[in-house]
Protein backbone atom coordinates (compact mmCIF):
# COMPACT_ATOMS: atom_id res chain seq x y z
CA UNK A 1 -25.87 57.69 -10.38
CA UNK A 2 -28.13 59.78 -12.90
CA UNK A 3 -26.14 60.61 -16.07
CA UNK A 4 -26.93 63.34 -18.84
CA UNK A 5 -27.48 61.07 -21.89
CA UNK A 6 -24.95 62.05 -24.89
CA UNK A 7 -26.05 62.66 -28.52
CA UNK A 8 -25.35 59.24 -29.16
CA UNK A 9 -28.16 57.86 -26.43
CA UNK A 10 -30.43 60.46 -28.05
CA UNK A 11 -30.32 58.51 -31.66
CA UNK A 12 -30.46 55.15 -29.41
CA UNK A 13 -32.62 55.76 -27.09
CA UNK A 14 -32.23 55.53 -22.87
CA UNK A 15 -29.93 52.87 -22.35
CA UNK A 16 -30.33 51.73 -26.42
CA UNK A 17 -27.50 53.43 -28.13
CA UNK A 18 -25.85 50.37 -29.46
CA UNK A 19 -29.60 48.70 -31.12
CA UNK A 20 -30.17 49.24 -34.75
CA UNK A 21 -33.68 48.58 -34.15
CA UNK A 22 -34.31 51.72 -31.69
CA UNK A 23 -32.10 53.76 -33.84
CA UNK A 24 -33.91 52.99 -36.61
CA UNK A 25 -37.17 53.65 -34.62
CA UNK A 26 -36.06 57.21 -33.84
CA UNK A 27 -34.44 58.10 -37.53
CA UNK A 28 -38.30 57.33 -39.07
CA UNK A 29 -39.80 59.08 -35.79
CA UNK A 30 -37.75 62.30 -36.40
CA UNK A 31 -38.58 62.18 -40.13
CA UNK A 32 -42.54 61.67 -39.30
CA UNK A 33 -42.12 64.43 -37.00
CA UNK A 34 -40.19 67.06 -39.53
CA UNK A 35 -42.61 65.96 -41.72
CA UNK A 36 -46.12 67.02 -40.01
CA UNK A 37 -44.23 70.05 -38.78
CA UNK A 38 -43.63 71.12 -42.54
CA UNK A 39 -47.16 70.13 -43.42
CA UNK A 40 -48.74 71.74 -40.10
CA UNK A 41 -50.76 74.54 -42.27
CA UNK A 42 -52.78 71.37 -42.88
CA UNK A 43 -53.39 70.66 -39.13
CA UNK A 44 -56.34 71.95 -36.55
CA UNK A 45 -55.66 70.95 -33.12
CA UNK A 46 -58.06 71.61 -30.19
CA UNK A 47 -57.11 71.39 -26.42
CA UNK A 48 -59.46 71.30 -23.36
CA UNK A 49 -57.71 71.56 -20.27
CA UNK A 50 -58.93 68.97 -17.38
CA UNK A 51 -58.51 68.97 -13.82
CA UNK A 52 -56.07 65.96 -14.03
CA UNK A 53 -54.68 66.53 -17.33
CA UNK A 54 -56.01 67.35 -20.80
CA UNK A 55 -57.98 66.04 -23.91
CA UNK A 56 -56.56 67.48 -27.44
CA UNK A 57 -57.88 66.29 -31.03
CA UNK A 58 -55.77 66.62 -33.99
CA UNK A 59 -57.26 66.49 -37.23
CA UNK A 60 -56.68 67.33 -41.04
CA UNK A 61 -58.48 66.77 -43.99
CA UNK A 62 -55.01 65.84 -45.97
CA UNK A 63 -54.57 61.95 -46.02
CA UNK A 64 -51.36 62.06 -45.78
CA UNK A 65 -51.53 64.11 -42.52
CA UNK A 66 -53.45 61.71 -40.98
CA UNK A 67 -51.20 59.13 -41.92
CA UNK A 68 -48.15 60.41 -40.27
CA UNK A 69 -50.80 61.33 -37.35
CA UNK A 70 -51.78 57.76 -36.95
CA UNK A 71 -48.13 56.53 -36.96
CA UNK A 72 -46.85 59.94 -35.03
CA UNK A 73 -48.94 60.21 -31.92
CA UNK A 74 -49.12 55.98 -30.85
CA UNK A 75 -44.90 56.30 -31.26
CA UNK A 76 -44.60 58.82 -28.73
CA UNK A 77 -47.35 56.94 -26.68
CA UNK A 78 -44.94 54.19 -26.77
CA UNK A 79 -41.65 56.36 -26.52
CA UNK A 80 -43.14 57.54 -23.04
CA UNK A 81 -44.28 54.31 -21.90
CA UNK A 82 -40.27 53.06 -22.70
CA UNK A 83 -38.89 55.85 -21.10
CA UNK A 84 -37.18 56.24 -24.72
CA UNK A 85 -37.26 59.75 -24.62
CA UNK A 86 -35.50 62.69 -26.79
CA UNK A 87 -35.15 66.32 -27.54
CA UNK A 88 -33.20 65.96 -24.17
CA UNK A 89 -32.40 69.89 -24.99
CA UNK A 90 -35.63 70.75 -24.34
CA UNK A 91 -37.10 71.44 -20.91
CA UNK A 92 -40.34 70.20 -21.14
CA UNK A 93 -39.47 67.38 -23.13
CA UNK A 94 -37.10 66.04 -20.59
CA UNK A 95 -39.12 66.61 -17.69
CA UNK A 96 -42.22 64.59 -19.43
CA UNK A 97 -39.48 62.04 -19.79
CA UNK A 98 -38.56 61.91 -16.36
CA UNK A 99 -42.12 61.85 -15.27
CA UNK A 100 -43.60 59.18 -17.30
CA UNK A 101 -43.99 56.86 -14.90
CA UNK A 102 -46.76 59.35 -13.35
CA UNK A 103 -48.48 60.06 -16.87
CA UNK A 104 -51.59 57.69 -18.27
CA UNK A 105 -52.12 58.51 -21.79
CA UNK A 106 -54.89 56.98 -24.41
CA UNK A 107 -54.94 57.45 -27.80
CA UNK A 108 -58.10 57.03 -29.99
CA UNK A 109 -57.36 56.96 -34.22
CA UNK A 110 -60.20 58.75 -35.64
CA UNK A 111 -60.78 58.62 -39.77
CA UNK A 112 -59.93 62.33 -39.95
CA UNK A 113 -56.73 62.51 -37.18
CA UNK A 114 -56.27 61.11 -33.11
CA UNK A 115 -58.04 61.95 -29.84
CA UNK A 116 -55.62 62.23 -27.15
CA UNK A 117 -56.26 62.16 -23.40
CA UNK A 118 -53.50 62.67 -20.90
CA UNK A 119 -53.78 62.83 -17.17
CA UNK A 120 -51.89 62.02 -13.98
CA UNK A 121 -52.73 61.95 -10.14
CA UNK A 122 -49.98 64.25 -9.72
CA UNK A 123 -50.71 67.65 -9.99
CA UNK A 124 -47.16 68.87 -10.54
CA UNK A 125 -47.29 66.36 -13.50
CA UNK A 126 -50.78 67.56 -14.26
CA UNK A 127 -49.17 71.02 -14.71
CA UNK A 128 -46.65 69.22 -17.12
CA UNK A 129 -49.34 67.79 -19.29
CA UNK A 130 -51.14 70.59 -19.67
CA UNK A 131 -48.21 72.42 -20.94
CA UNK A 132 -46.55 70.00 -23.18
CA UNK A 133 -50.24 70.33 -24.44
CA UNK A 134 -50.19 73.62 -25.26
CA UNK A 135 -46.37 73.74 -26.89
CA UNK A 136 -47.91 70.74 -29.15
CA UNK A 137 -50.80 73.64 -30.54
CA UNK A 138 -47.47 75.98 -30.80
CA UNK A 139 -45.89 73.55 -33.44
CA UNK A 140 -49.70 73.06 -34.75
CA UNK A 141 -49.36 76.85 -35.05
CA UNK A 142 -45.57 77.73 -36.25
CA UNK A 143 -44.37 74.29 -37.23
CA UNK A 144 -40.11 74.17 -37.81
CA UNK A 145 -39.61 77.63 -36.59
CA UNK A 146 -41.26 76.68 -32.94
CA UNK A 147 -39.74 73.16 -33.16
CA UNK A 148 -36.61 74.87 -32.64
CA UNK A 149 -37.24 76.42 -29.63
CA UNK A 150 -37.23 75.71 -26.15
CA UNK A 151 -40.19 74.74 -24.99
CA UNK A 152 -40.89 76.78 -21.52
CA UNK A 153 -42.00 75.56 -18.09
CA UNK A 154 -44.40 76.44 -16.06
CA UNK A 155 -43.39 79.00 -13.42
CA UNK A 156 -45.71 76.35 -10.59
CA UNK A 157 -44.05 73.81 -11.65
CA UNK A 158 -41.48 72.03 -9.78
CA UNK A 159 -38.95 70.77 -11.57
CA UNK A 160 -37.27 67.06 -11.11
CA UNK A 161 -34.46 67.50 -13.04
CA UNK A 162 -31.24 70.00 -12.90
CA UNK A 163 -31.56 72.63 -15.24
């Protein structure tokens, strides 16, 4: 039976609610994340869209960008790979969730930011990719103000959870 996780999974984590450690995990992974979004003035992003997913580089010339890029981009790596997902609120977000099983990501830490490359086999997960892709140059673009927003769905793609 699929459940809809409550606030208190969300702080925990998928099935983690109760362990300090993944609570802890996702406090200091919500402050990184507030914190490049105030500081994403600082941030150039490029995407190239690929037939089975995409390629983005994010880059700054402030240290302290990079930083929280370095620790930023491998946590969600390994958020996805646990299946420890949040902003459950969001459409995209959850659906990525959902799909992660079908999504192979590498990360490369470059001295000046990360090289990301994120594909499936699937298109209808390729179609997810590439827009999660493109609502990550959004917060690159707008920072709090598109963080709290929806992010929207393709109209080709088909959904695998209830809206």
């Amino acid at each position: 039976m699929n459940t809809i996780p409550s606030k208190i999974q969300l702080a925990g984590g998928h099935g983690g609610r109760h362990d300090p450690d993944r609570v802890a995990r996702h406090q200091h992974d919500q402050v990184v994340f507030h914190r490049l979004l105030s500081l994403h003035e600082h941030v150039q992003r490029d995407l190239e869209l690929r037939p089975d997913g995409i390629r983005a580089r994010t880059r700054s010339d402030d240290p302290e960008v990079v930083a929280l890029l370095h620790d930023h981009v491998p946590a969600m790596k390994q958020r996805l790979h646990e299946n420890f997902g949040l902003r459950f609120w969001d459409p995209a977000f959850a659906e990525l969730f959902a799909q992660h099983d079908k999504v192979e990501m590498e990360i490369s830490l470059l001295p000046d930011g990360v090289m990301i490359e994120e594909r499936s086999t699937d298109p209808n997960v390729v179609t997810l990719i590439q827009a999660h892709g493109q609502v990550i140059n959004l917060f690159v673009a707008h920072g709090q103000q598109q963080a709290q927003q929806e992010s929207p769905l393709p109209a080709e793609y088909q959904r695998v959870l209830r809206p």
